[in-house]
Protein backbone atom coordinates (compact mmCIF):
# COMPACT_ATOMS: atom_id res chain seq x y z
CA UNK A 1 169.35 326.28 25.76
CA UNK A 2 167.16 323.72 24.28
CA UNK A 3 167.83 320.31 22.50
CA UNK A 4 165.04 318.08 21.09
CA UNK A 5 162.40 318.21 23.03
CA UNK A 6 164.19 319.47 26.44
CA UNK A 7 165.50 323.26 27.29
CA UNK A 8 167.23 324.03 29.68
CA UNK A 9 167.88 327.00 32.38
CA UNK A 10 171.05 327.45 33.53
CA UNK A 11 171.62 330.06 36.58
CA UNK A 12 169.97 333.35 36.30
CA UNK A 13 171.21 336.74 36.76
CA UNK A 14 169.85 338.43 40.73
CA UNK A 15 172.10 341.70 39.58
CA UNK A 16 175.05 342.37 37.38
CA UNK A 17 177.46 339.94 37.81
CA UNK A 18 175.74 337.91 40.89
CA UNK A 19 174.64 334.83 39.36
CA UNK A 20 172.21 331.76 41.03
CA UNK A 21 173.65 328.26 40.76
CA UNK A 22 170.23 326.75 39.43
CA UNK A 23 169.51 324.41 36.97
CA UNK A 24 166.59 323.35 35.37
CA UNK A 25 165.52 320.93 33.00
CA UNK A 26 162.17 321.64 30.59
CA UNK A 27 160.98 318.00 28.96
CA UNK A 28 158.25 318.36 26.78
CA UNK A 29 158.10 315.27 25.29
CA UNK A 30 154.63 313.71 24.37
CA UNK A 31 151.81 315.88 25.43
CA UNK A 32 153.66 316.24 28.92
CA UNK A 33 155.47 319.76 30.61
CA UNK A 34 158.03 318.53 33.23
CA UNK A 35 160.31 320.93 35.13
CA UNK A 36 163.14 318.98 36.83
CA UNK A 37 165.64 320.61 38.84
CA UNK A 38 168.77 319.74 38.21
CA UNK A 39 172.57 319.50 40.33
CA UNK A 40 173.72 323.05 40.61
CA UNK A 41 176.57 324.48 38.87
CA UNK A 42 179.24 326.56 40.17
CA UNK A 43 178.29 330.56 39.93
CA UNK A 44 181.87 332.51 39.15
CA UNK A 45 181.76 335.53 40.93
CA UNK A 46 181.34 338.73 38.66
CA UNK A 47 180.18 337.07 35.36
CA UNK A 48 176.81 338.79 33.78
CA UNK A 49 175.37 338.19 30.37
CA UNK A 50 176.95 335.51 29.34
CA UNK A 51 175.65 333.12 26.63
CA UNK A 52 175.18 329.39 26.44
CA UNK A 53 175.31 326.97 22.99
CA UNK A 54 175.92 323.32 22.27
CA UNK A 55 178.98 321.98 19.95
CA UNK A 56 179.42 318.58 18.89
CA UNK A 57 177.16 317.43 22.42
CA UNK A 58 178.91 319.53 24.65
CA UNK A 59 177.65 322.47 26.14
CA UNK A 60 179.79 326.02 25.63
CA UNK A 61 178.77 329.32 28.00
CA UNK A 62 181.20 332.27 27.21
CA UNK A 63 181.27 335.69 27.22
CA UNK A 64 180.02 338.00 29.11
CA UNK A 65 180.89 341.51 31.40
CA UNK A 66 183.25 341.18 34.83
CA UNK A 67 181.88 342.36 37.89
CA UNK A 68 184.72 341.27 40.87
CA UNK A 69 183.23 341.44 43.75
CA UNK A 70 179.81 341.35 43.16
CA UNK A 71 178.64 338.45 45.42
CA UNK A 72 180.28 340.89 48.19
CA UNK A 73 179.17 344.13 47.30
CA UNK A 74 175.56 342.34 47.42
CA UNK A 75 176.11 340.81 50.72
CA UNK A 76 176.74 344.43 51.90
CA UNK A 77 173.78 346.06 50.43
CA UNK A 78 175.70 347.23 47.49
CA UNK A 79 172.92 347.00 44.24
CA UNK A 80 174.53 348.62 41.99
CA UNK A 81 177.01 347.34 39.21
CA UNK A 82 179.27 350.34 39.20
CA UNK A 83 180.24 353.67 41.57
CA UNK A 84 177.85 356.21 41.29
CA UNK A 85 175.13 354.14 39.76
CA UNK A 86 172.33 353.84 42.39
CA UNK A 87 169.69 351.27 42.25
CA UNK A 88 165.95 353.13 42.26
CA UNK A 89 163.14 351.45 44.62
């Protein structure tokens, strides 16, 4: 998501649906790069490929697929998104 002369990263994706709570803020104003990191957001549970956009100032993410459970399924060396589809190492 970018805006003038700052993007932004919010969360990132560690498998389908299990989402980091990071944020971080590109400014690349003047002949500087500065990566700040940012207050965390919250990370729903189960929510993968979403997309983010500004309206009118504010900042909109939406859409994406549903995972429930994901966070757990991870937790119990489940790395898959669905039954039957097996993660290759």
């Amino acid at each position: 998501m970018n805006k003038g002369d700052k993007t932004w990263l919010i969360n990132g994706e560690a498998k389908p649906g299990l989402r980091t709570d990071a944020v971080f803020e590109l400014d690349f104003t003047g002949n500087n790069l500065k990566w700040n990191k940012l207050a965390p957001v919250a990370s729903p549970d189960g929510v993968a490929g979403g997309f983010a956009g500004m309206s009118n100032d504010s900042l909109i993410f939406a859409g994406g697929a549903g995972f429930k459970g994901s966070r757990e399924n991870y937790q119990n060396g489940k790395n898959y998104a669905h039954e039957g589809l097996k993660k290759i190492i």
